[in-house]
C-alpha atoms as a PDB file:
ATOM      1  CA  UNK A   1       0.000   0.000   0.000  1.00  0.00           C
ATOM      2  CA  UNK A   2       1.470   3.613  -0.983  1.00  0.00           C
ATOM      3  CA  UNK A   3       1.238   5.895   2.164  1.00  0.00           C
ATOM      4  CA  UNK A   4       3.229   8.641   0.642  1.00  0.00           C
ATOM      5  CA  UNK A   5       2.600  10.420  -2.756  1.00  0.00           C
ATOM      6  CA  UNK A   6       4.596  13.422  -4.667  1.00  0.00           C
ATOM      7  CA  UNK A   7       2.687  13.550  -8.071  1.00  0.00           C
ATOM      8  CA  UNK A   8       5.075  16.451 -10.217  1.00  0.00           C
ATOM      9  CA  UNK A   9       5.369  18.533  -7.203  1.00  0.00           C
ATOM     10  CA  UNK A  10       6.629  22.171  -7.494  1.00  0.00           C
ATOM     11  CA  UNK A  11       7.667  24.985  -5.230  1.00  0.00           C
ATOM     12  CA  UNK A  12       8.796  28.494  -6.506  1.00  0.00           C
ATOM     13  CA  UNK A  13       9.971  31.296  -3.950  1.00  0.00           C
ATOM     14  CA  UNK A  14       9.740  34.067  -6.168  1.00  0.00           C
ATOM     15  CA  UNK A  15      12.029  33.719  -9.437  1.00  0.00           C
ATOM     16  CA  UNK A  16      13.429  30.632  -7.056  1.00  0.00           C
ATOM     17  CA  UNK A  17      12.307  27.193  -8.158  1.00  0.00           C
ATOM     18  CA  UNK A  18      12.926  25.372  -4.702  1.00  0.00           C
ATOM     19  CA  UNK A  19      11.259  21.959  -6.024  1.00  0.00           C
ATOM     20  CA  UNK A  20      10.628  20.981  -9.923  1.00  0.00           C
ATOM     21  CA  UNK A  21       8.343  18.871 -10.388  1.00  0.00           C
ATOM     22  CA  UNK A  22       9.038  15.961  -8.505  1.00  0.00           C
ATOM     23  CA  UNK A  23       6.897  12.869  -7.996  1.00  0.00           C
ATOM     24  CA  UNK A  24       7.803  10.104  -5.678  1.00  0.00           C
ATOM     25  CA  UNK A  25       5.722   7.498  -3.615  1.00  0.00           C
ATOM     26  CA  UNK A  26       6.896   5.976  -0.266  1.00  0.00           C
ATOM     27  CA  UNK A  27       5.059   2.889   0.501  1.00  0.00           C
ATOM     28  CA  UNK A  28       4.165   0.853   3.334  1.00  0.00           C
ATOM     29  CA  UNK A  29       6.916  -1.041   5.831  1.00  0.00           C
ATOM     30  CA  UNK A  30       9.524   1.217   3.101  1.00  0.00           C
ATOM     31  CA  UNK A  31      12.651   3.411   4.172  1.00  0.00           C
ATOM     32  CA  UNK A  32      13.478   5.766   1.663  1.00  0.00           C
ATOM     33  CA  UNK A  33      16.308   7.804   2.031  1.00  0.00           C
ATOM     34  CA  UNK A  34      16.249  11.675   0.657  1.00  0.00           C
ATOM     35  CA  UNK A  35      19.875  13.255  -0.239  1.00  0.00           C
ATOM     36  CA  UNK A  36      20.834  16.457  -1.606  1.00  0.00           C
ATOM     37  CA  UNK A  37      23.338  18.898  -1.090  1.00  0.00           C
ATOM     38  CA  UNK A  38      22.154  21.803   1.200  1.00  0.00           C
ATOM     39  CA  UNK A  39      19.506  23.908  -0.754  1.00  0.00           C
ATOM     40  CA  UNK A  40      18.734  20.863  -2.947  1.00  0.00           C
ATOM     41  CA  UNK A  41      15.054  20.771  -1.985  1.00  0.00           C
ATOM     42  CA  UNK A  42      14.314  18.606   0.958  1.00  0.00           C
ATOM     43  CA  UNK A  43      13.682  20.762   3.455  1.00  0.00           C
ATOM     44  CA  UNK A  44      10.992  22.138   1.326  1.00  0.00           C
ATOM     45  CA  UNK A  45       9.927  18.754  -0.124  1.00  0.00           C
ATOM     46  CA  UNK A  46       9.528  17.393   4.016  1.00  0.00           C
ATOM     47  CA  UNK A  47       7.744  20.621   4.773  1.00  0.00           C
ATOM     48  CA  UNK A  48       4.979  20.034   1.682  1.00  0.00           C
ATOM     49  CA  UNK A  49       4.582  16.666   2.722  1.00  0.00           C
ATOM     50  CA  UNK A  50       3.379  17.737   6.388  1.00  0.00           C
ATOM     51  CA  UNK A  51       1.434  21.057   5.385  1.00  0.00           C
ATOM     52  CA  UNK A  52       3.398  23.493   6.355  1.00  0.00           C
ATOM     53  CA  UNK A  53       3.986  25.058   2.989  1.00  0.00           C
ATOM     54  CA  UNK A  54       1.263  24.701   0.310  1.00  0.00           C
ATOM     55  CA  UNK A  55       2.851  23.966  -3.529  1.00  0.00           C
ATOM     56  CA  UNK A  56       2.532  25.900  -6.720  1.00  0.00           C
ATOM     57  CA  UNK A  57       2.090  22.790  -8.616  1.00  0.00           C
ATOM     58  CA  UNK A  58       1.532  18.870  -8.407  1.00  0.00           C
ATOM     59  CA  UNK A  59      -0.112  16.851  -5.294  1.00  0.00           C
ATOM     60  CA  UNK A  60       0.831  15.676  -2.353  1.00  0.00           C
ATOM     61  CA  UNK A  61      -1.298  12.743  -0.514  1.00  0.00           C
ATOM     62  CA  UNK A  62      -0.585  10.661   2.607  1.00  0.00           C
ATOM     63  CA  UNK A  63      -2.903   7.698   2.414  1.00  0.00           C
ATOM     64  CA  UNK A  64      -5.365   9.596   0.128  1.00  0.00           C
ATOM     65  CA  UNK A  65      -5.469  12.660   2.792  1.00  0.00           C
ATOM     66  CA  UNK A  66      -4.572  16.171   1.953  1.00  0.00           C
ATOM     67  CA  UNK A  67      -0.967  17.119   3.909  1.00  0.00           C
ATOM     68  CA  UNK A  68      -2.309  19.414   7.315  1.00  0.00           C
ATOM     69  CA  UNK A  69      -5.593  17.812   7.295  1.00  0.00           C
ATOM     70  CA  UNK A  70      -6.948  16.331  10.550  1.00  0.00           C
ATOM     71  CA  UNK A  71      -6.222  12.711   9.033  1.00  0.00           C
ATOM     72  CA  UNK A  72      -2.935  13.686   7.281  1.00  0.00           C
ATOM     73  CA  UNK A  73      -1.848  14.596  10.453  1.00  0.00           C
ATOM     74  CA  UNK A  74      -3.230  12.016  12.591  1.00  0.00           C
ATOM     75  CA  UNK A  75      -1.281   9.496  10.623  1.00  0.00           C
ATOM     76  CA  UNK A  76       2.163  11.704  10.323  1.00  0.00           C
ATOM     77  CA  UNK A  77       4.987  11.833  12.441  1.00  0.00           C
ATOM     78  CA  UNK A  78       7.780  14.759  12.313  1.00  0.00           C
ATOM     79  CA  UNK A  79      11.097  14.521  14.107  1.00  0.00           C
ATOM     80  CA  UNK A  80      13.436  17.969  13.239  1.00  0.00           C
ATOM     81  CA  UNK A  81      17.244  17.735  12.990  1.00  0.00           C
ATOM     82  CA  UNK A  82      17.321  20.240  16.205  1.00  0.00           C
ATOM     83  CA  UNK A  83      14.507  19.510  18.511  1.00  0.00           C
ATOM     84  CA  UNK A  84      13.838  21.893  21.103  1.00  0.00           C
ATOM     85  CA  UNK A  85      12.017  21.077  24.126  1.00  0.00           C
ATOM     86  CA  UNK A  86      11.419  23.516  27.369  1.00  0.00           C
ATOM     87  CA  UNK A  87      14.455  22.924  29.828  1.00  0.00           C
ATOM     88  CA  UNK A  88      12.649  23.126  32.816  1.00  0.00           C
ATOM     89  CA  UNK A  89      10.481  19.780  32.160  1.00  0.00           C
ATOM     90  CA  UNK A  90      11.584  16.654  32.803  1.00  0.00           C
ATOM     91  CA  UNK A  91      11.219  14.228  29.742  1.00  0.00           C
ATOM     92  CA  UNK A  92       8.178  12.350  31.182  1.00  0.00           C
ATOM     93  CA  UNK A  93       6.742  15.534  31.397  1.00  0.00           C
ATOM     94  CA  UNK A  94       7.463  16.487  27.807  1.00  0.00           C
ATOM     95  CA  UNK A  95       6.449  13.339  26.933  1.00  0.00           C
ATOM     96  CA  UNK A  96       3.249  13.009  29.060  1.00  0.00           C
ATOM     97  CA  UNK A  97       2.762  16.723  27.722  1.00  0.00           C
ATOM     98  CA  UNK A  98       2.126  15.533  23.863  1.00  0.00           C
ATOM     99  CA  UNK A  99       0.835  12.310  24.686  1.00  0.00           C
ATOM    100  CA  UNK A 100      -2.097  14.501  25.916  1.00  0.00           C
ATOM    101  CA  UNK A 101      -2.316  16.733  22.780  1.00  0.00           C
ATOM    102  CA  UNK A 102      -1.908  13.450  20.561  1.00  0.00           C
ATOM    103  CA  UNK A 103      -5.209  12.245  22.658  1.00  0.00           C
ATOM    104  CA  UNK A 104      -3.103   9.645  23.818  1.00  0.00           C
ATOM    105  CA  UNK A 105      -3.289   7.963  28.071  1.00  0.00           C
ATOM    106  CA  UNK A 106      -0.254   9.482  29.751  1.00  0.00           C
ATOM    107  CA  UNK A 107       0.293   6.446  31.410  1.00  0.00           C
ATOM    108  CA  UNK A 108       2.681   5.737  28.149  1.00  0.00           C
ATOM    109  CA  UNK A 109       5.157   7.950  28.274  1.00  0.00           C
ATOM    110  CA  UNK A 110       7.220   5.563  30.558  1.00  0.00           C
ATOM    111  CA  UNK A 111       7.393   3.046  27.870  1.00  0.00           C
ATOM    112  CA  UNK A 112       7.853   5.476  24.908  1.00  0.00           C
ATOM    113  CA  UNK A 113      11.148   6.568  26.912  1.00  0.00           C
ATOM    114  CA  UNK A 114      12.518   3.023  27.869  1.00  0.00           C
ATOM    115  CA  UNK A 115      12.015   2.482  23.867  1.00  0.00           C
ATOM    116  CA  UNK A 116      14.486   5.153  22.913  1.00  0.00           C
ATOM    117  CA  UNK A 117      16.797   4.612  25.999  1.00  0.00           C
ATOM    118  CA  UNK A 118      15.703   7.405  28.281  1.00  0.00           C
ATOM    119  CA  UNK A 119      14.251   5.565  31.113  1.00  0.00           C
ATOM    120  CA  UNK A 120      16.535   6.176  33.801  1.00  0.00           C
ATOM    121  CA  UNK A 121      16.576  10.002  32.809  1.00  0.00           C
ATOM    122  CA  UNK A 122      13.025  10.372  32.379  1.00  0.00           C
ATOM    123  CA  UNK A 123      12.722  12.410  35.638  1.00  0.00           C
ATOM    124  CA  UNK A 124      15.790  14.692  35.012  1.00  0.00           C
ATOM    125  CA  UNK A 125      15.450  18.238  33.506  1.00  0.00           C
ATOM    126  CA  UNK A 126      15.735  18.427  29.594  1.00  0.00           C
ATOM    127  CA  UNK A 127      17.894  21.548  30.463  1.00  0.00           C
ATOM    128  CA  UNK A 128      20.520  18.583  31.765  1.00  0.00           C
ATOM    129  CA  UNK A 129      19.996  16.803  28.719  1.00  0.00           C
ATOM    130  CA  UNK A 130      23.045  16.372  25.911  1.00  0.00           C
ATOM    131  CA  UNK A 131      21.861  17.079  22.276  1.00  0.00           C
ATOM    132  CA  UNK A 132      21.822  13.506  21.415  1.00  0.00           C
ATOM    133  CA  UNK A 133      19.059  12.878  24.626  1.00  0.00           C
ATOM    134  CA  UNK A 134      17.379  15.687  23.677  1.00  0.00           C
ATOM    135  CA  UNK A 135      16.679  13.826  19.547  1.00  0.00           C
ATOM    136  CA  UNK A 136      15.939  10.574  21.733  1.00  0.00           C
ATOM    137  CA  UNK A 137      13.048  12.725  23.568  1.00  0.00           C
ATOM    138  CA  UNK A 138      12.241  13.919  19.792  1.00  0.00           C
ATOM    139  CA  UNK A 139      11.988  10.446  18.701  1.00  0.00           C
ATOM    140  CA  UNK A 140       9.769   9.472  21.405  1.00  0.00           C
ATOM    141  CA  UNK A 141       7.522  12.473  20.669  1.00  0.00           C
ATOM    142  CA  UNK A 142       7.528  11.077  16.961  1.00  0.00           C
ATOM    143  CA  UNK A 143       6.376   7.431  18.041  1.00  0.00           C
ATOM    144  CA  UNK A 144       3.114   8.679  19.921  1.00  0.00           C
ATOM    145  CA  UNK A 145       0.198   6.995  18.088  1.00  0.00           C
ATOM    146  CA  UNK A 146       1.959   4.216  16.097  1.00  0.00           C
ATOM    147  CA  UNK A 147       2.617   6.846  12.576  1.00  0.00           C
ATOM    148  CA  UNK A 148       1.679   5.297   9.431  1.00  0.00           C
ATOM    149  CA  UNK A 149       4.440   7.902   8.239  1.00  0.00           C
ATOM    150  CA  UNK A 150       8.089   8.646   9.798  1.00  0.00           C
ATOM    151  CA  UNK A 151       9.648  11.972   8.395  1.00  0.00           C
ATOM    152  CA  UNK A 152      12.955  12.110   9.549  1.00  0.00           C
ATOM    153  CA  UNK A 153      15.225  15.439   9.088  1.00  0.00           C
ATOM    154  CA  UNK A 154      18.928  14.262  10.317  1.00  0.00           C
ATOM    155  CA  UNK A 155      17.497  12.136  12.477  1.00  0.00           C
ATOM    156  CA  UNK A 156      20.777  10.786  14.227  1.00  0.00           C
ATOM    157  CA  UNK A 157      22.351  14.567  14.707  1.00  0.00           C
ATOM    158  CA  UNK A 158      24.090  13.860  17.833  1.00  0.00           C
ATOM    159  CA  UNK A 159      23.899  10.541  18.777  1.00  0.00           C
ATOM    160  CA  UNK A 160      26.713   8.738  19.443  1.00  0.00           C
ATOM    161  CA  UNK A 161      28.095   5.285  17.530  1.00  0.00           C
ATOM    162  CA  UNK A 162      25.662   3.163  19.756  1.00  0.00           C
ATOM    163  CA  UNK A 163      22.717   5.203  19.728  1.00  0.00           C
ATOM    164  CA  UNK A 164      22.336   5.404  16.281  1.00  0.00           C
ATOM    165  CA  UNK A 165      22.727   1.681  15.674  1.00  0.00           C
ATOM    166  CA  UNK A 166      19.916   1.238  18.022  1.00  0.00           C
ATOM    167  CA  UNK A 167      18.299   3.604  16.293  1.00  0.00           C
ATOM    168  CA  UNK A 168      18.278   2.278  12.932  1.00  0.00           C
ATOM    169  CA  UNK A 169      17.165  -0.767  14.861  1.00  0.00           C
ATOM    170  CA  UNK A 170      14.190   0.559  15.930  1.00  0.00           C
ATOM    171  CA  UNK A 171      13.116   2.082  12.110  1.00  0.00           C
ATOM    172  CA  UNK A 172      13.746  -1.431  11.250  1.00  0.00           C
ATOM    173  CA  UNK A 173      11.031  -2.560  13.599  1.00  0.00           C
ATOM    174  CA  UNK A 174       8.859   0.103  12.775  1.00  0.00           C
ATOM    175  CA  UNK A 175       9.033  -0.567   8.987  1.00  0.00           C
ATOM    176  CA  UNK A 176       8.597  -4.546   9.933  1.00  0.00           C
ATOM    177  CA  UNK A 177       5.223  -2.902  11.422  1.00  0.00           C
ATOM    178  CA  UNK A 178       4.258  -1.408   8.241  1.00  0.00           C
ATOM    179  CA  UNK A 179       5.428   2.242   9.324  1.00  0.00           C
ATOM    180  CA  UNK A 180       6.554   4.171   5.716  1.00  0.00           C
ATOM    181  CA  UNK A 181       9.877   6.411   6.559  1.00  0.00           C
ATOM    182  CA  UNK A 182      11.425   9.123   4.888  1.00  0.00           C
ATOM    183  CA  UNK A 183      14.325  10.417   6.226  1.00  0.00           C
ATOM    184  CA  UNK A 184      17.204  12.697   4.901  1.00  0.00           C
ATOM    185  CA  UNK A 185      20.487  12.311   6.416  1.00  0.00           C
ATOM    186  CA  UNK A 186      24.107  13.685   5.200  1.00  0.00           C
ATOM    187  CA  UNK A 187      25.850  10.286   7.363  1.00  0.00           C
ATOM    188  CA  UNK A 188      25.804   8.564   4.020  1.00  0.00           C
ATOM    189  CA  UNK A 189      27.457   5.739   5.327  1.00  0.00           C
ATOM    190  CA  UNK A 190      24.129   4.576   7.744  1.00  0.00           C
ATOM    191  CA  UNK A 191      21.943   5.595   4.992  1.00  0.00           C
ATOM    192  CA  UNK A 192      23.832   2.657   2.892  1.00  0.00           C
ATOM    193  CA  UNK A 193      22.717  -0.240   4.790  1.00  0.00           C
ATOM    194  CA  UNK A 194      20.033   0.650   6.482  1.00  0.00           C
ATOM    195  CA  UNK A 195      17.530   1.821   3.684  1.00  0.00           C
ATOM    196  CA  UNK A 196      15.433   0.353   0.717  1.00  0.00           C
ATOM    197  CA  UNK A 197      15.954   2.941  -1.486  1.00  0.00           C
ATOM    198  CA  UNK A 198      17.734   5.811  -2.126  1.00  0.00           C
ATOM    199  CA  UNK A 199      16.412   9.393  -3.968  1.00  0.00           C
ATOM    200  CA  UNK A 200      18.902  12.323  -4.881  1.00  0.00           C
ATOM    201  CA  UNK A 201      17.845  15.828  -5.245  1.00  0.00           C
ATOM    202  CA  UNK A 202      19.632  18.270  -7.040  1.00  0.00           C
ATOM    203  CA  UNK A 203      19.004  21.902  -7.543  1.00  0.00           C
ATOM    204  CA  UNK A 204      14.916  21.281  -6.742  1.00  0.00           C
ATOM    205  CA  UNK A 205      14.921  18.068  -9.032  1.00  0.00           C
ATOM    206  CA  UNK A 206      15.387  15.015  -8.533  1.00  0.00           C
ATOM    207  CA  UNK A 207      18.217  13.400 -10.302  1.00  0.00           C
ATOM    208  CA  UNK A 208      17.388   9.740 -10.082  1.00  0.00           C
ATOM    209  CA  UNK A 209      16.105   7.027  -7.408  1.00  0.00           C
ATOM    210  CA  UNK A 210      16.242   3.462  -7.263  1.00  0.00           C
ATOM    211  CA  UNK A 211      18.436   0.708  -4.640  1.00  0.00           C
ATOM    212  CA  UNK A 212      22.099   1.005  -3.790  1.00  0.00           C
ATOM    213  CA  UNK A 213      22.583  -1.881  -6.209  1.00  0.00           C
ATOM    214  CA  UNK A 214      20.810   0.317  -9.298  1.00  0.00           C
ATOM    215  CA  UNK A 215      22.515   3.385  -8.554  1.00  0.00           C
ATOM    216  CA  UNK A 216      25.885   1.602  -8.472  1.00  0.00           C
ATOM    217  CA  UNK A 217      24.820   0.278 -11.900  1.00  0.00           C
ATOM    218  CA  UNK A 218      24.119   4.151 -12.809  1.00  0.00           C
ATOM    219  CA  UNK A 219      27.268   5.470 -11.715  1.00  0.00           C
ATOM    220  CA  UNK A 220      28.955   2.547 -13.329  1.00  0.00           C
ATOM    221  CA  UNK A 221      32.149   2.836 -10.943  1.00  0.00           C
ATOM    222  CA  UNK A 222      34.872   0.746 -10.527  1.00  0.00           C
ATOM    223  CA  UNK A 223      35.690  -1.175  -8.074  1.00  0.00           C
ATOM    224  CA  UNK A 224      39.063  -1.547  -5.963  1.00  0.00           C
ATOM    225  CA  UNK A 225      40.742  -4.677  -5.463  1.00  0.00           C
ATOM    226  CA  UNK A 226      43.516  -5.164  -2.889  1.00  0.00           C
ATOM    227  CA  UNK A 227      45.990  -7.872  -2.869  1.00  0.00           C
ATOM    228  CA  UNK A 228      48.127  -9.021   0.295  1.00  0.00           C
ATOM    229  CA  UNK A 229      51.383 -11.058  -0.941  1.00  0.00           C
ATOM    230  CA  UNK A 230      52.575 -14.493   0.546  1.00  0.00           C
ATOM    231  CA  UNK A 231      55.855 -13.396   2.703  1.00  0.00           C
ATOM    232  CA  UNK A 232      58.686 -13.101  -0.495  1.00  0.00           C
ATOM    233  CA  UNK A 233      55.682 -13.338  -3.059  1.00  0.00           C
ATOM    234  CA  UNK A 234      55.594  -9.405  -3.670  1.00  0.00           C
ATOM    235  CA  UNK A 235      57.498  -8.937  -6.821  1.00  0.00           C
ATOM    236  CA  UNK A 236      55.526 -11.960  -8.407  1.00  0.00           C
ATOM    237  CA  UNK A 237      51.968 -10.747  -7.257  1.00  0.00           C
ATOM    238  CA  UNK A 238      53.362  -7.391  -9.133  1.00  0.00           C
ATOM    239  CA  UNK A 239      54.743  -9.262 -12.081  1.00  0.00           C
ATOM    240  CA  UNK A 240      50.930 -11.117 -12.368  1.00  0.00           C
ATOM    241  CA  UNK A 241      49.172  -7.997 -11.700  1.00  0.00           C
ATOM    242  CA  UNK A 242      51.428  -5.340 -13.833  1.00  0.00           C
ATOM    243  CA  UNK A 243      48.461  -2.574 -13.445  1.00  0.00           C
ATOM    244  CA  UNK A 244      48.191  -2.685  -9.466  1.00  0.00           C
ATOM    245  CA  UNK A 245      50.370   0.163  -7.042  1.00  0.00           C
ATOM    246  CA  UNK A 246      51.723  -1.009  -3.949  1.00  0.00           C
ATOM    247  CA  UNK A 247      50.660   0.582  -0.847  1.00  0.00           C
ATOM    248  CA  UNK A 248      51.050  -0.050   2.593  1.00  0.00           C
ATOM    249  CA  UNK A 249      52.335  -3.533   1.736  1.00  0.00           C
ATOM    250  CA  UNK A 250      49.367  -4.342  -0.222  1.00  0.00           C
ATOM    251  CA  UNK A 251      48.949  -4.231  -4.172  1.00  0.00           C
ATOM    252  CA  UNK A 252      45.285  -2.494  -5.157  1.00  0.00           C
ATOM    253  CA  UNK A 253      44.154  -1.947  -8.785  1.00  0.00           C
ATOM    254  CA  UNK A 254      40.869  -0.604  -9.728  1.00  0.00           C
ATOM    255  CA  UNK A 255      38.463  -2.543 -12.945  1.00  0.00           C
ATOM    256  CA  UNK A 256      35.238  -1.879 -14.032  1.00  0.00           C
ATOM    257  CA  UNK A 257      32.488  -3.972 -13.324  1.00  0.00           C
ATOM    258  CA  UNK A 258      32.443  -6.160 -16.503  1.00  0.00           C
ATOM    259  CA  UNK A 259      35.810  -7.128 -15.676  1.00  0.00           C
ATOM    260  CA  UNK A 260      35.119  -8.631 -12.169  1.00  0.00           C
ATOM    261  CA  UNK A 261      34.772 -12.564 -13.505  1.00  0.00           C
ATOM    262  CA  UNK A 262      38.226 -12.302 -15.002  1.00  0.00           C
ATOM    263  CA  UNK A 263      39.826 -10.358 -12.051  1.00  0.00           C
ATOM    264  CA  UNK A 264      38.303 -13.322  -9.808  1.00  0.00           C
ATOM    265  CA  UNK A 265      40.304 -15.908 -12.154  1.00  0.00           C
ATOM    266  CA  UNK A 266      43.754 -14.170 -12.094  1.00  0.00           C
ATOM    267  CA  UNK A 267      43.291 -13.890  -8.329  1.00  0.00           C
ATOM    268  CA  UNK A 268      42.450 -17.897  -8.094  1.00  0.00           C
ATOM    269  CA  UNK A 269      45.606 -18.523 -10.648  1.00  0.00           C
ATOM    270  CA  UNK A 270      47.391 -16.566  -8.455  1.00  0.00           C
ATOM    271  CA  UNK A 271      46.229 -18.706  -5.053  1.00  0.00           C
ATOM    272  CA  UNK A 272      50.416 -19.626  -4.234  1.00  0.00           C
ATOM    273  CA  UNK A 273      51.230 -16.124  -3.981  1.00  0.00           C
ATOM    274  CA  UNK A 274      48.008 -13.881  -2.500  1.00  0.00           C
ATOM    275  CA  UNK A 275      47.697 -14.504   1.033  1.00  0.00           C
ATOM    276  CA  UNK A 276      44.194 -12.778   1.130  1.00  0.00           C
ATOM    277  CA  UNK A 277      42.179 -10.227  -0.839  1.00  0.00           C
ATOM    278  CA  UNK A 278      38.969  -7.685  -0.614  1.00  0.00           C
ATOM    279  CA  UNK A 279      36.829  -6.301  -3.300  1.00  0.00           C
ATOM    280  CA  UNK A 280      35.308  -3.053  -2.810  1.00  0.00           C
ATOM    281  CA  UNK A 281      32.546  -1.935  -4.617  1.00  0.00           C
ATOM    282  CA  UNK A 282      31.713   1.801  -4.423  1.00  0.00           C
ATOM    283  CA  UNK A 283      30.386   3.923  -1.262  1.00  0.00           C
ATOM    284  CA  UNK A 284      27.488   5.505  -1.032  1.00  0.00           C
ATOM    285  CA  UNK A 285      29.625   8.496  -1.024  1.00  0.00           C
ATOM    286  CA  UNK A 286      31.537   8.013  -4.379  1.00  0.00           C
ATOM    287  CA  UNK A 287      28.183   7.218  -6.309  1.00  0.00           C
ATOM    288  CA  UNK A 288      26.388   9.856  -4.704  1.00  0.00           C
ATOM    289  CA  UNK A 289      29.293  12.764  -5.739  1.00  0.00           C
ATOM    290  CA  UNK A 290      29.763  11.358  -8.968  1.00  0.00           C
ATOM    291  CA  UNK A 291      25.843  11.434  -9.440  1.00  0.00           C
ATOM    292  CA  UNK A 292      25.561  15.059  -7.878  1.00  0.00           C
ATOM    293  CA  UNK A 293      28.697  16.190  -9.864  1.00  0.00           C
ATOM    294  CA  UNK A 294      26.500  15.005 -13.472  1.00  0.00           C
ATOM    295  CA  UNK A 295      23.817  16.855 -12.631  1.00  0.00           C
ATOM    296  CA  UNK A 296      25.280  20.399 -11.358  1.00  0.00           C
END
């Protein structure tokens, strides 16, 4: 089921064109990820979405329902990159504080904290809290009412190594539940493994979309190679593999992807002397420059 809907969406401020018609669906249990360079269009594409703005152009639907209407927002969730919460309450109180405005018993805002790891500071002062507890308390905020949609701006800002794994953790389980989730995020290197699909904006347009697998087909890369030598088997692994530099001990060539079959075979003929060897296929980060690059 699509929960999310873009249908040639466009936003002008002034002589400006912030969004060009873009269309793009999110559906249900899906993480899509949303990257652009700063002034690419997302903040303006997340603040269509929840009703904020209104376009000049296109539609926008969330399960059918206008963006800002009673239902839109019913079944919406919003968490900021910087969320800002009065320092005085504690976060149960924040917590218990929306649960009310949701509609929602108060009795749950014990259990929305444990979720994102703020139990034993839900009685301390959010005025005590480090930026990273402050986005858990924003997270929390953004689980009240079980969200058909999740939209996510930088949602890790601040969280430490740990946190954020156990934060992708939880998207996973609420996507298991059916939960759609957009989320932008610069930390490329999350975004990699822990999303379905992957959209790039450029300049208010979106340059393409599709899995990490299409896009590396796209950007048609190479990929790196790197070969560690038997001990005294260095000047024959260079001898076998003429095009690779040494470095750091190891010898590492690049090839495209076309050539990876008979790379694999010159690595097996060469069992005696490699002692081990990694392929690397392209980052997130490589494919995602070289795509940006094309389109500016």
């Amino acid at each position: 089921m699509t929960i999310l809907t873009l249908s040639h969406l466009t936003k002008r401020y002034g002589p400006r064109t912030a969004l060009g018609d873009v269309s793009l669906s999110v559906s249900a249990g899906e993480r899509v990820a949303l990257l652009g360079h700063n002034g690419a269009g997302k903040s303006t594409l997340m603040k269509l979405v929840l009703g904020l703005i209104h376009a000049d152009g296109g539609e926008v639907a969330i399960a059918g329902h206008a963006p800002g209407s009673p239902v839109a927002r019913a079944l919406t969730a919003y968490l900021p990159e910087n969320a800002a919460f009065h320092p005085a309450l504690t976060g149960r109180e924040q917590i218990r504080h929306f649960l009310r405005l949701r509609g929602e018993p108060v009795s749950k805002a014990e259990e929305l904290l444990e979720r994102v790891g703020l139990g034993d500071a839900a009685r301390r002062r959010i005025g005590t809290y480090s930026k990273g507890m402050r986005q858990r308390v924003g997270l929390a905020q953004a689980l009240i009412g079980a969200p058909r949609l999740m939209i996510l701006d930088e949602p890790t800002s601040g969280l430490d190594p740990v946190s954020r794994r156990e934060f992708y953790t939880l998207l996973d389980e609420l996507a298991a539940h059916g939960t759609a989730i957009l989320l932008s995020s610069h930390a490329l290197s999350e975004v990699e493994a822990r999303t379905d699909r992957i959209v790039i904006l450029s300049k208010g347009c979106k340059v393409t979309e599709g899995t990490l697998g299409d896009l590396r087909t796209e950007a048609a890369l190479p990929l790196t190679v790197s070969l560690r030598p038997r001990a005294g088997q260095g000047a024959d692994v260079a001898a076998r593999f003429p095009e690779a530099k040494e470095h750091n001990g190891q010898w590492v060539m690049d090839f495209a992807q076309a050539q990876k079959h008979d790379v694999l075979g010159r690595i097996t003929a060469a069992a005696d002397q490699i002692e081990d060897f990694d392929i690397h296929p392209p980052s997130l980060d490589d494919i995602y420059a070289h795509i940006s690059s094309k389109a500016a």
